[in-house]
PDB file of N, CA and C in Angstrom:
ATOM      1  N   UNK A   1      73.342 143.550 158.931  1.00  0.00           N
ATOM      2  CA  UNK A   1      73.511 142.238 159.512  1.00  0.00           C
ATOM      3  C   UNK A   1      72.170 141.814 160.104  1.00  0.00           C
ATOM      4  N   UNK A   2      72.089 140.447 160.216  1.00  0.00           N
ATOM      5  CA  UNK A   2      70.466 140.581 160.715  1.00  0.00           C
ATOM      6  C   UNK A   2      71.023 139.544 162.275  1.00  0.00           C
ATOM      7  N   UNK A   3      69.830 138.872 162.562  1.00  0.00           N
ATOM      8  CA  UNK A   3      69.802 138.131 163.371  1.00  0.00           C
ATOM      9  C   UNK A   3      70.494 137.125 164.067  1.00  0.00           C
ATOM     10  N   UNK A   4      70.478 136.312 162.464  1.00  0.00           N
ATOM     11  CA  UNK A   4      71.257 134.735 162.775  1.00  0.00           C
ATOM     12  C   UNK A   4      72.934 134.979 162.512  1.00  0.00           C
ATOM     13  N   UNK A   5      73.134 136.309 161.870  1.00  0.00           N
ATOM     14  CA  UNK A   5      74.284 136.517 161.388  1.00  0.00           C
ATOM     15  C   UNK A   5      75.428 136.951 162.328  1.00  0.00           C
ATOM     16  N   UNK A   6      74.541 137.599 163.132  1.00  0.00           N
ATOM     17  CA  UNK A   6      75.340 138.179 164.579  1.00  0.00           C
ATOM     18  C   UNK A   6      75.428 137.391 165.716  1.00  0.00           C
ATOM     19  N   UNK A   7      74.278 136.179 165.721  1.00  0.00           N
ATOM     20  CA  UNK A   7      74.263 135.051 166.923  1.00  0.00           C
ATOM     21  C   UNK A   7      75.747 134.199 166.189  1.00  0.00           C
ATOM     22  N   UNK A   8      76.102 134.026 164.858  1.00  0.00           N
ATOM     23  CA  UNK A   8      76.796 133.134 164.345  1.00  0.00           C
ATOM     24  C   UNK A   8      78.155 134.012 164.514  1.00  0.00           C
ATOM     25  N   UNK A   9      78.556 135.090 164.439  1.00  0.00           N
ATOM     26  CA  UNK A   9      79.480 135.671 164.581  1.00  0.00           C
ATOM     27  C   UNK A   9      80.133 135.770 166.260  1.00  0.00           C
ATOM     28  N   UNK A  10      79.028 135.776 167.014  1.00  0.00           N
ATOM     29  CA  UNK A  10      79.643 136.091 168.271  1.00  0.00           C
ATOM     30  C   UNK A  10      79.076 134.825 169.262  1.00  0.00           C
ATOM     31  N   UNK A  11      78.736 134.070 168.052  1.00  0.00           N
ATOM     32  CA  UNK A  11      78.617 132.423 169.189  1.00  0.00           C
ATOM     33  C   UNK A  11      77.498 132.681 170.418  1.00  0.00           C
ATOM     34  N   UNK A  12      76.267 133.473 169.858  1.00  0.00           N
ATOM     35  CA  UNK A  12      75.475 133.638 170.829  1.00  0.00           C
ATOM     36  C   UNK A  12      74.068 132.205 169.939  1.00  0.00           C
ATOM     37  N   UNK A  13      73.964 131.484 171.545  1.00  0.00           N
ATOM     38  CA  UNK A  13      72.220 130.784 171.808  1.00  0.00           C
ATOM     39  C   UNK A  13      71.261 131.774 170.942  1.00  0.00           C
ATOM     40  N   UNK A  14      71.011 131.263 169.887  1.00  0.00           N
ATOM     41  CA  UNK A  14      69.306 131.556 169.380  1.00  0.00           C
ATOM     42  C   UNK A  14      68.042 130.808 170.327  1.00  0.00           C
ATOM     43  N   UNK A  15      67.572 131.098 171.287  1.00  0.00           N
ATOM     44  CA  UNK A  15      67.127 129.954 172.511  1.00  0.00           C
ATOM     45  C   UNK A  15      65.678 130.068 172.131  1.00  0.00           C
ATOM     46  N   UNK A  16      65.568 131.147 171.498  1.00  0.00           N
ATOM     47  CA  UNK A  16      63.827 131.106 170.927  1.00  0.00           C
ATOM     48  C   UNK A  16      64.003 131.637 169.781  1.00  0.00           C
ATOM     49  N   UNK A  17      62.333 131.960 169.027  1.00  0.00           N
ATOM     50  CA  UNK A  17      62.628 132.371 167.750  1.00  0.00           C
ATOM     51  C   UNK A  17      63.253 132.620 166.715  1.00  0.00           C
ATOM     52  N   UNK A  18      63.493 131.457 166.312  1.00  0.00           N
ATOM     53  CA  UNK A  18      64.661 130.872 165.131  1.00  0.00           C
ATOM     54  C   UNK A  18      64.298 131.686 164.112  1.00  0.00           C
ATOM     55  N   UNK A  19      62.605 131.109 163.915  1.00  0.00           N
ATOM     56  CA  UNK A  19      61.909 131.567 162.685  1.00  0.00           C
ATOM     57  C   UNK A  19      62.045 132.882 162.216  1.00  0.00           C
ATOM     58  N   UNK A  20      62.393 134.047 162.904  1.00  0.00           N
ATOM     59  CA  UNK A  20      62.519 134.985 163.088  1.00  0.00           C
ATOM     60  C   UNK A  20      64.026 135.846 162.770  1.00  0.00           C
ATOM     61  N   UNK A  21      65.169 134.754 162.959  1.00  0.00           N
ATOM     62  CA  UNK A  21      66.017 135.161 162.442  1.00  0.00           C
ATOM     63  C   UNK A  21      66.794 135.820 161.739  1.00  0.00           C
ATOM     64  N   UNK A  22      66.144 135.906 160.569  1.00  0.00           N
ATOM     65  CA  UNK A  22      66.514 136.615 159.755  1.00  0.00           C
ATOM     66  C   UNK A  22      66.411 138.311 159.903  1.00  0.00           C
ATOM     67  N   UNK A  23      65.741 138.527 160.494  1.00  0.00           N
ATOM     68  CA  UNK A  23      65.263 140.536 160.875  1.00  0.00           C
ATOM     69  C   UNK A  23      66.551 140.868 161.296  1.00  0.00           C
ATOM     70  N   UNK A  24      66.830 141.901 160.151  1.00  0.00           N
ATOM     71  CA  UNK A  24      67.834 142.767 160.191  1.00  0.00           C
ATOM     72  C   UNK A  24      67.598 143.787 161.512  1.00  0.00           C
ATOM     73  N   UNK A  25      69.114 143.973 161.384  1.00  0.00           N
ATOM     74  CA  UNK A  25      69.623 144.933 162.641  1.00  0.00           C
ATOM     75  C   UNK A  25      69.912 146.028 162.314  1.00  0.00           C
ATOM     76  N   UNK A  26      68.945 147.224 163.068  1.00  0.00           N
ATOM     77  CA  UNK A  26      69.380 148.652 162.446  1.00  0.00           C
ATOM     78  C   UNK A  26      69.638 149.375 163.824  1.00  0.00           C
ATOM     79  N   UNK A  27      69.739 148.370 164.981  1.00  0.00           N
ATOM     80  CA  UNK A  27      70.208 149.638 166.180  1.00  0.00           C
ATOM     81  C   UNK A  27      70.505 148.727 166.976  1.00  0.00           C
ATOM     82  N   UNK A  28      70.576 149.258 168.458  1.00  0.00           N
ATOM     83  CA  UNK A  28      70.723 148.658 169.494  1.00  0.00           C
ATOM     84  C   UNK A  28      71.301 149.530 170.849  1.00  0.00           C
ATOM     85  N   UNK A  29      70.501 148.488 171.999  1.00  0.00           N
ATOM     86  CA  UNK A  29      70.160 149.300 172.786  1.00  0.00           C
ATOM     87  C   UNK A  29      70.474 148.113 173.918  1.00  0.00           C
ATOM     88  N   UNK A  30      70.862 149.076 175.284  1.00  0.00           N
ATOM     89  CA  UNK A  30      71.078 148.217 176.646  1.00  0.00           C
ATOM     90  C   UNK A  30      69.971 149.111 177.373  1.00  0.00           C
ATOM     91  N   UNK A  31      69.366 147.880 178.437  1.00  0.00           N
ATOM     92  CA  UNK A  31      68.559 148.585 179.403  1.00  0.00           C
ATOM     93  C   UNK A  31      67.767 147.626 180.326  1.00  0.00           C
ATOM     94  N   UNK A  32      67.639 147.690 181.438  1.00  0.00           N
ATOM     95  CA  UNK A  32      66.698 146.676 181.945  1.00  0.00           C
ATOM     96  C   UNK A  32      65.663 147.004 182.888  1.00  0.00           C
ATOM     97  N   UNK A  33      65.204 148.298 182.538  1.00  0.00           N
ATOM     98  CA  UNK A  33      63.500 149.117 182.819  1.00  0.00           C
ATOM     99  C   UNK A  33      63.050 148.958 182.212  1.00  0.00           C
ATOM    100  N   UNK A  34      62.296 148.328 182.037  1.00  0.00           N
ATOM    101  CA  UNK A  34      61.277 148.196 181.244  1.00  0.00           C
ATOM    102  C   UNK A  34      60.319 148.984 180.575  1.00  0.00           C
ATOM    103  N   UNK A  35      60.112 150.168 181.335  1.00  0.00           N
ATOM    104  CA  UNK A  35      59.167 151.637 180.850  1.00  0.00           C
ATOM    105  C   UNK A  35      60.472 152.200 179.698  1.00  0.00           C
ATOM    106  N   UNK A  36      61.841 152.297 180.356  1.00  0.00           N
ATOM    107  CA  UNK A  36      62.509 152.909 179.371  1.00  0.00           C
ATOM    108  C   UNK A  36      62.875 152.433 178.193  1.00  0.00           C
ATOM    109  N   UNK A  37      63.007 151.217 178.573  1.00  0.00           N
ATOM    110  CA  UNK A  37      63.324 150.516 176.792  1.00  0.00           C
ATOM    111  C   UNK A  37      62.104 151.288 175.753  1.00  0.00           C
ATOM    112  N   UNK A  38      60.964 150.437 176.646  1.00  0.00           N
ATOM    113  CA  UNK A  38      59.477 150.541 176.014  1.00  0.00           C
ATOM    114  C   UNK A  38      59.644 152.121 174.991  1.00  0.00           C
ATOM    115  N   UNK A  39      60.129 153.451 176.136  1.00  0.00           N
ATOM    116  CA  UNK A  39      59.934 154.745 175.724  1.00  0.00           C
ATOM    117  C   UNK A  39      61.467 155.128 174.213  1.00  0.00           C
ATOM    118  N   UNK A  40      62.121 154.297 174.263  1.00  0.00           N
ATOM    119  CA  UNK A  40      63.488 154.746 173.617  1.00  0.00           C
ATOM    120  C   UNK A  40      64.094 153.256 172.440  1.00  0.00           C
ATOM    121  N   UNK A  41      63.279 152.409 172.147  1.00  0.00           N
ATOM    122  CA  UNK A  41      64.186 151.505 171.265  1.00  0.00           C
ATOM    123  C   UNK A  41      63.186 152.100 170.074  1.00  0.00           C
ATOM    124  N   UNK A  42      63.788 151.379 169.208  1.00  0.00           N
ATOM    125  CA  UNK A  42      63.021 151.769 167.754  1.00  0.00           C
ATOM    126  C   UNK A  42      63.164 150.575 166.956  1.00  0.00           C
ATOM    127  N   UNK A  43      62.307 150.302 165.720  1.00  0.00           N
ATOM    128  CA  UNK A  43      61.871 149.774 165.165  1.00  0.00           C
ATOM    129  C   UNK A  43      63.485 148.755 164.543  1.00  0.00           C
ATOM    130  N   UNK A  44      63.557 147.408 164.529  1.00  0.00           N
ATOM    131  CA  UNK A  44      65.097 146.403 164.157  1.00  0.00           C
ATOM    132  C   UNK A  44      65.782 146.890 165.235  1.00  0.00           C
ATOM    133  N   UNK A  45      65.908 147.120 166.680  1.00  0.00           N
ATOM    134  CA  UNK A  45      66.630 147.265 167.807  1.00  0.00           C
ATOM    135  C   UNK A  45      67.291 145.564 167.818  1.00  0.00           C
ATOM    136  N   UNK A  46      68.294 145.818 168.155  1.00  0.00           N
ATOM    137  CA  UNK A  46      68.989 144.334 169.052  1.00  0.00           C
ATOM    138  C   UNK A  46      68.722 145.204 170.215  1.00  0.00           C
ATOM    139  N   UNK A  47      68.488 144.532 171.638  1.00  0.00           N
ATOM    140  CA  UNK A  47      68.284 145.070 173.086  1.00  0.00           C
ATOM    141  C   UNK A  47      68.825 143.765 173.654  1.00  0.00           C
ATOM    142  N   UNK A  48      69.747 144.129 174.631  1.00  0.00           N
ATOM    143  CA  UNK A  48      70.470 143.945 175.490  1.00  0.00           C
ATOM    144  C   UNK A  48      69.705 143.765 177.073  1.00  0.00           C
ATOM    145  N   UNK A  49      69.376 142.745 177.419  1.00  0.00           N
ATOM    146  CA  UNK A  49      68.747 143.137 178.892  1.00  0.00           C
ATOM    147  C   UNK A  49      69.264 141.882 179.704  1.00  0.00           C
ATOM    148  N   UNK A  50      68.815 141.821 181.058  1.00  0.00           N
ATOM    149  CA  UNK A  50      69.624 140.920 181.789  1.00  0.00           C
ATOM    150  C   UNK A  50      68.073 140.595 182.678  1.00  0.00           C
ATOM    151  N   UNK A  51      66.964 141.237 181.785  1.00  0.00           N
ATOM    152  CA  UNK A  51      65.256 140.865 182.480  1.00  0.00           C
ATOM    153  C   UNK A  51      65.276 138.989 181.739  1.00  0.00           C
ATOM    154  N   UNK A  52      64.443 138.249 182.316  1.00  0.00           N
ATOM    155  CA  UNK A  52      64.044 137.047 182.000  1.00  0.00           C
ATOM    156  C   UNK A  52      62.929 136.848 181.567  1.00  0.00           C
ATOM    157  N   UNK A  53      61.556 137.698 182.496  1.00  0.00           N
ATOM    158  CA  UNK A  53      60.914 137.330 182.489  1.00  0.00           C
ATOM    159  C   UNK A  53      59.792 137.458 181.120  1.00  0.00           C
ATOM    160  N   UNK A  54      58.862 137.140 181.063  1.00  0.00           N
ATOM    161  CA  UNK A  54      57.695 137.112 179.751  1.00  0.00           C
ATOM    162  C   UNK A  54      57.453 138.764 178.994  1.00  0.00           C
ATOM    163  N   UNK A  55      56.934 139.403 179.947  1.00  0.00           N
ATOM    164  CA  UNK A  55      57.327 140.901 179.845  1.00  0.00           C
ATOM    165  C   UNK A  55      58.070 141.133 178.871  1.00  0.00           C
ATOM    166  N   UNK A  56      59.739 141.441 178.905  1.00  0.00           N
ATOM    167  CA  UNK A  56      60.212 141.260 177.599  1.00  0.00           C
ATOM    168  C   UNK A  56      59.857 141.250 176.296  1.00  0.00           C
ATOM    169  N   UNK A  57      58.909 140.287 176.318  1.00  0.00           N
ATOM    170  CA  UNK A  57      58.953 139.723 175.088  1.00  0.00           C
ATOM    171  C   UNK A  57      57.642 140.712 174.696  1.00  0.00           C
ATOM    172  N   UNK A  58      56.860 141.265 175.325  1.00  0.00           N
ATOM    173  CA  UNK A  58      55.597 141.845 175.573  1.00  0.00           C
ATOM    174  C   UNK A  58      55.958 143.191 174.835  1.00  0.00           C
ATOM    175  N   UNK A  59      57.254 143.876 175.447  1.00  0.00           N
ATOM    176  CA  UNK A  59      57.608 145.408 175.315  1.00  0.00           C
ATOM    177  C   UNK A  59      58.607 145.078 173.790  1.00  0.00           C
ATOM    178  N   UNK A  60      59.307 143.926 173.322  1.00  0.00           N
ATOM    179  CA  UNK A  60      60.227 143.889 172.276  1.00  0.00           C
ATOM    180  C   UNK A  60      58.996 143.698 170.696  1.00  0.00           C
ATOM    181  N   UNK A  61      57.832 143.273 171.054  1.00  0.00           N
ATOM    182  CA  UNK A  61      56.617 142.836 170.343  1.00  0.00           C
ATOM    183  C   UNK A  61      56.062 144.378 169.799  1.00  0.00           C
ATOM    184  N   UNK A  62      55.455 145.174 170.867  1.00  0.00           N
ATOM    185  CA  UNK A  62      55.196 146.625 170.827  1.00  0.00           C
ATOM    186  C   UNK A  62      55.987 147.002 170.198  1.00  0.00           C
ATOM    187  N   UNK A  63      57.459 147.160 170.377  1.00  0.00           N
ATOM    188  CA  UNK A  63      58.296 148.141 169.608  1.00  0.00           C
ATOM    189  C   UNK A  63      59.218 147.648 168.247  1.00  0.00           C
ATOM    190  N   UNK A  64      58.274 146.571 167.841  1.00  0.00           N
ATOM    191  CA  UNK A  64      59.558 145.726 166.744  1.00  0.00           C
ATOM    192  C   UNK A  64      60.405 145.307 167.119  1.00  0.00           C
ATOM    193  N   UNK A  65      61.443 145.536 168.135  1.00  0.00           N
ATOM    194  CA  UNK A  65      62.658 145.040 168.211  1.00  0.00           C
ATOM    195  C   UNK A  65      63.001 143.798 167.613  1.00  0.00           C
ATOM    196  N   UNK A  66      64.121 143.771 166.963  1.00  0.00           N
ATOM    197  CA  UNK A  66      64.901 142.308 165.936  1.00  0.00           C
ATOM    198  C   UNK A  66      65.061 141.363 166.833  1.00  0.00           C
ATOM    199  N   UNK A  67      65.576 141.665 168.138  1.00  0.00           N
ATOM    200  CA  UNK A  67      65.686 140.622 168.485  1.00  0.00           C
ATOM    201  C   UNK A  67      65.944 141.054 170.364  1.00  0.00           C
ATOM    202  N   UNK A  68      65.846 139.924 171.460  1.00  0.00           N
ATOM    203  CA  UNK A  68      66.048 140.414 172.791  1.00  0.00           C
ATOM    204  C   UNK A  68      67.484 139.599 173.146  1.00  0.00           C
ATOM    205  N   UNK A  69      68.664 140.047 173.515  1.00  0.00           N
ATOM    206  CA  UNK A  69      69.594 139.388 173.714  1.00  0.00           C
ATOM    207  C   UNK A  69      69.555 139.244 175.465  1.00  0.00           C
ATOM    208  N   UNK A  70      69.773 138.392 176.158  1.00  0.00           N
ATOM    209  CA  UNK A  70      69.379 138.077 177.802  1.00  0.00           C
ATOM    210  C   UNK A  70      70.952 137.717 177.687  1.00  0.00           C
ATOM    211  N   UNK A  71      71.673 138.902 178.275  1.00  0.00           N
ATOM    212  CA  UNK A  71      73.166 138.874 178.990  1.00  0.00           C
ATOM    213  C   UNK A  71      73.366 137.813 180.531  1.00  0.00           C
ATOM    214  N   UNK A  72      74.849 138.415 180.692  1.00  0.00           N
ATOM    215  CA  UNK A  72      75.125 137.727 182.054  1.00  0.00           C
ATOM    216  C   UNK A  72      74.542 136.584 182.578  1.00  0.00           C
ATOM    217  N   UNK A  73      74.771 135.351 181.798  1.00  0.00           N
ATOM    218  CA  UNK A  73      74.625 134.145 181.700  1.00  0.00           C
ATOM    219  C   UNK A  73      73.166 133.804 182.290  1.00  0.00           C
ATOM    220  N   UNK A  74      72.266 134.836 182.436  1.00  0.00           N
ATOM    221  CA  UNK A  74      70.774 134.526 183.065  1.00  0.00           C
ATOM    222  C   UNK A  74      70.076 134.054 181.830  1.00  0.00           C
ATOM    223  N   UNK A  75      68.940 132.929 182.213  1.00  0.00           N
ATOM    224  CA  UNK A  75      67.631 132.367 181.685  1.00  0.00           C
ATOM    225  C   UNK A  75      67.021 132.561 181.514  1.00  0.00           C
ATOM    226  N   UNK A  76      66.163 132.566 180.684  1.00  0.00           N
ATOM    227  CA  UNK A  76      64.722 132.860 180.780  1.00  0.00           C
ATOM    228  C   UNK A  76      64.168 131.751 180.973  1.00  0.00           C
ATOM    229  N   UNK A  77      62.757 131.851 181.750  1.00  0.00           N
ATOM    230  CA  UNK A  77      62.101 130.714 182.041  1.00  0.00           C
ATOM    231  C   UNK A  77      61.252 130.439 180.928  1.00  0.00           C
ATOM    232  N   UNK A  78      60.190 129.187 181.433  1.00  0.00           N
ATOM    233  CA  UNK A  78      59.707 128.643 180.324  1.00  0.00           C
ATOM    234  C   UNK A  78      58.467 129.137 179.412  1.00  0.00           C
ATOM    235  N   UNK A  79      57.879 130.443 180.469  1.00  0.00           N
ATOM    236  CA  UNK A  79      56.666 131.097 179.953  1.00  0.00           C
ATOM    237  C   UNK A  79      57.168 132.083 179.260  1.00  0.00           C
ATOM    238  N   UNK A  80      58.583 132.793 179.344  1.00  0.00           N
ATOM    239  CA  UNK A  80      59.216 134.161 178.275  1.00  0.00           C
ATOM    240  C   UNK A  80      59.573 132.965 177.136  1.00  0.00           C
ATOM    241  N   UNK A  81      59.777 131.599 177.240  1.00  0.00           N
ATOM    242  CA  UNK A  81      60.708 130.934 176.125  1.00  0.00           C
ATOM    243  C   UNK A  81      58.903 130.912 175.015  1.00  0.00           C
ATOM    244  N   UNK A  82      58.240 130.282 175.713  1.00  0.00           N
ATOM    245  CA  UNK A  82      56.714 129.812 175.268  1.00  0.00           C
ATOM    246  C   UNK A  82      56.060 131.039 174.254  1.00  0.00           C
ATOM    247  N   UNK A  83      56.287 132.429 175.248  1.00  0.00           N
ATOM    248  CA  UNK A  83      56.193 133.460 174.456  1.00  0.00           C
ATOM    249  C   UNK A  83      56.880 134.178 173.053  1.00  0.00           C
ATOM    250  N   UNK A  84      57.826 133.907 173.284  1.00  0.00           N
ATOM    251  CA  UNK A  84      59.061 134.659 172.653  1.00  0.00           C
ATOM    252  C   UNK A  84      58.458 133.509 170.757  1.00  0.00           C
ATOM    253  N   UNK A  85      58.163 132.113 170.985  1.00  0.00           N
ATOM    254  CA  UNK A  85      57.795 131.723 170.332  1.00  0.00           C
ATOM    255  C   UNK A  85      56.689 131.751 169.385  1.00  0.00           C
ATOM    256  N   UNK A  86      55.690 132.127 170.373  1.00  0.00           N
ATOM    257  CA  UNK A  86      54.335 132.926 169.883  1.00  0.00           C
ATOM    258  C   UNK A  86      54.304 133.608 168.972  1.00  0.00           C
ATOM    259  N   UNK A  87      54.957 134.775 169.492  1.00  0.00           N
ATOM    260  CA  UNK A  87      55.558 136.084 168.662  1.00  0.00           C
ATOM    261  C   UNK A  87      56.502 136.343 168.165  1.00  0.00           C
ATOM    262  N   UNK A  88      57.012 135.170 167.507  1.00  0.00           N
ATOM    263  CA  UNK A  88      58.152 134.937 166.438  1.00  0.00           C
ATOM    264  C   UNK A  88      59.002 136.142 167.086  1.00  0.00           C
ATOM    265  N   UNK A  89      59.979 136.241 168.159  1.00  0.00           N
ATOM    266  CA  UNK A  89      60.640 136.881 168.753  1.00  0.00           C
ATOM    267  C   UNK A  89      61.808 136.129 169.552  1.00  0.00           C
ATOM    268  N   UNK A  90      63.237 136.477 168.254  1.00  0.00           N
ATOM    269  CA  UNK A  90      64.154 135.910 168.747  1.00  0.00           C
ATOM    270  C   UNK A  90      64.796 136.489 169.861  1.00  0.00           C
ATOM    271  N   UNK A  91      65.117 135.107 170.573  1.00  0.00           N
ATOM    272  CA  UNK A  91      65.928 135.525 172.037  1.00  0.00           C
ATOM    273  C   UNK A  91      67.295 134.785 171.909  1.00  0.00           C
ATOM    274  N   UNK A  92      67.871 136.024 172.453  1.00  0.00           N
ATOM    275  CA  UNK A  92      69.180 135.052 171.890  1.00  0.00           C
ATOM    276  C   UNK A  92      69.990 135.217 173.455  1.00  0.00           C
ATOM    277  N   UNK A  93      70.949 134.154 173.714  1.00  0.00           N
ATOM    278  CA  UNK A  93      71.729 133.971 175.145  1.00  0.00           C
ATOM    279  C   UNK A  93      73.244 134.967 174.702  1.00  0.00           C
ATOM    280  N   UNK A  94      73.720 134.919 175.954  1.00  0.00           N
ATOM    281  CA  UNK A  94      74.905 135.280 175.789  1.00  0.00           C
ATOM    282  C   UNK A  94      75.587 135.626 177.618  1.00  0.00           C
ATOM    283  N   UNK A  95      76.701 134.955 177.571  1.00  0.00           N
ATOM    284  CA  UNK A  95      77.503 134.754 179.000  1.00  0.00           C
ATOM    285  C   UNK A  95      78.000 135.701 178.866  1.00  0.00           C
ATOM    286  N   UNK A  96      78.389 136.741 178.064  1.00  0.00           N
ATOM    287  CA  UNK A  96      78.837 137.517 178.567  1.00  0.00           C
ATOM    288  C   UNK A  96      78.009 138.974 179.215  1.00  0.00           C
ATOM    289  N   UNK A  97      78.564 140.169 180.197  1.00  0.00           N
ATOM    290  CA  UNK A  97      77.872 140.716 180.514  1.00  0.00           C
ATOM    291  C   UNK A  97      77.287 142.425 179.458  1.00  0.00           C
ATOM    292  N   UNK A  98      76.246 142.915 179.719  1.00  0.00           N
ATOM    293  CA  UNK A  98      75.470 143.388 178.044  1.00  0.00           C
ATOM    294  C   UNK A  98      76.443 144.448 177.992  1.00  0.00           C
ATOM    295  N   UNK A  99      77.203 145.318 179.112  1.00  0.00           N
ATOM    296  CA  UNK A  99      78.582 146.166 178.347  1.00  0.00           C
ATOM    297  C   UNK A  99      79.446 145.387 177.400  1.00  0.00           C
ATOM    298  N   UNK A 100      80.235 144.403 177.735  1.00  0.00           N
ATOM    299  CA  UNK A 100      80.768 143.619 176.994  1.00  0.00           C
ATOM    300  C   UNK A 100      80.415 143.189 175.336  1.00  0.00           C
ATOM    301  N   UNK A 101      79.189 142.405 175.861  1.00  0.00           N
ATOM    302  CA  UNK A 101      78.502 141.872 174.878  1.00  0.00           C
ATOM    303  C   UNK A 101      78.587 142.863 173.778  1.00  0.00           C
ATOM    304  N   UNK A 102      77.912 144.706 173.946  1.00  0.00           N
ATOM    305  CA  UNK A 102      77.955 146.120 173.165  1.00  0.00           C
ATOM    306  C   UNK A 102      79.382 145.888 172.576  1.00  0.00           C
ATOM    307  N   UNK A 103      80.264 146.130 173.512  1.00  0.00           N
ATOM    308  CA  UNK A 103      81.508 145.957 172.678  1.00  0.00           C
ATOM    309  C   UNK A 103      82.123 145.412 171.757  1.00  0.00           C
ATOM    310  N   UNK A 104      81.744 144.001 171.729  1.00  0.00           N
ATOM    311  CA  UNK A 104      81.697 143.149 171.156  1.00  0.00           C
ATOM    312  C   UNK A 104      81.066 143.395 169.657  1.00  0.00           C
ATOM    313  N   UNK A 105      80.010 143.708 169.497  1.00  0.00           N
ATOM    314  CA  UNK A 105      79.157 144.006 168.881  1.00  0.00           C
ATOM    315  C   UNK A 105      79.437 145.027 167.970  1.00  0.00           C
ATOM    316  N   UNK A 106      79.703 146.348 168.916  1.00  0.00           N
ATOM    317  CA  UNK A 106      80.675 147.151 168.161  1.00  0.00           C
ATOM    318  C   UNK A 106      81.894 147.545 167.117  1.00  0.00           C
ATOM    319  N   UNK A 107      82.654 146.180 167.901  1.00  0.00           N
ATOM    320  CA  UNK A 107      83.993 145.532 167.196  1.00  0.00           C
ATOM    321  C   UNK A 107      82.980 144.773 165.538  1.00  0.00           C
ATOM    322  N   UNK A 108      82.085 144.395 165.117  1.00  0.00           N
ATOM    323  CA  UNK A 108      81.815 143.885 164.135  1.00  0.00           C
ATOM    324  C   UNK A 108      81.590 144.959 163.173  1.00  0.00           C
ATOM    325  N   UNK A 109      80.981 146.092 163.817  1.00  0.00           N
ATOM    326  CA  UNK A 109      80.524 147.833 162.950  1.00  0.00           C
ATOM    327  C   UNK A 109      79.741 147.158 161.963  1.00  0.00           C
ATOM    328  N   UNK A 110      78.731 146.679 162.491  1.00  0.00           N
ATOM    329  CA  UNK A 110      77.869 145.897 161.702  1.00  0.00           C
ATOM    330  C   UNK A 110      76.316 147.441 161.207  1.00  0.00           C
ATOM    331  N   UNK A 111      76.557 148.338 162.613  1.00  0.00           N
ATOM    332  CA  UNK A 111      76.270 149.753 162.400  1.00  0.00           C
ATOM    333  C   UNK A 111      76.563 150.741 161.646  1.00  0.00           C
TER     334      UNK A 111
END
């Protein structure tokens, strides 16, 4: 499953990097340390975080990640949105919170 396929399935905001969409999904991961993501996602990660800020997009760039999903109805501001664009790095929304969201996710066994 890639990108746009899983924002379209579970009605999640593509809020940045559209272009990008398409990058398949070969894992996924919750976390919102930033050293630990950095040390433990791998290359097509979906990541789960409830961080906003630019950063993010900094550590999902380094490690490939497919895409950064920003749980529990939080924003990112306009310098992670500015970025995320840069680096063709989709961000995708989602109200619900990132256990949930996993579950959710799970329920598709898109894994």
């Amino acid at each position: 499953m890639n990108v746009k396929e899983l924002a379209d399935k579970l009605g999640l905001e593509i809020h940045a990097g559209k272009q990008a969409a398409d990058r398949d999904i070969l894992g996924g991961y919750t976390g919102d340390l930033l050293s630990d993501v950095m040390a433990r996602i791998n290359p097509g990660t979906a990541w789960m975080t409830i961080q906003t800020h630019q950063n993010i997009v900094a550590v999902a760039v380094l490690r490939e990640a497919a895409c950064i999903s920003i749980t529990g109805g939080h924003r990112p501001d306009r310098e992670t949105v500015e970025r995320a664009e840069k680096e063709n790095m989709p961000v995708l929304l989602a109200d619900d919170n990132s256990f949930d969201l996993c579950l959710k996710i799970a329920d598709l066994k898109v894994l």
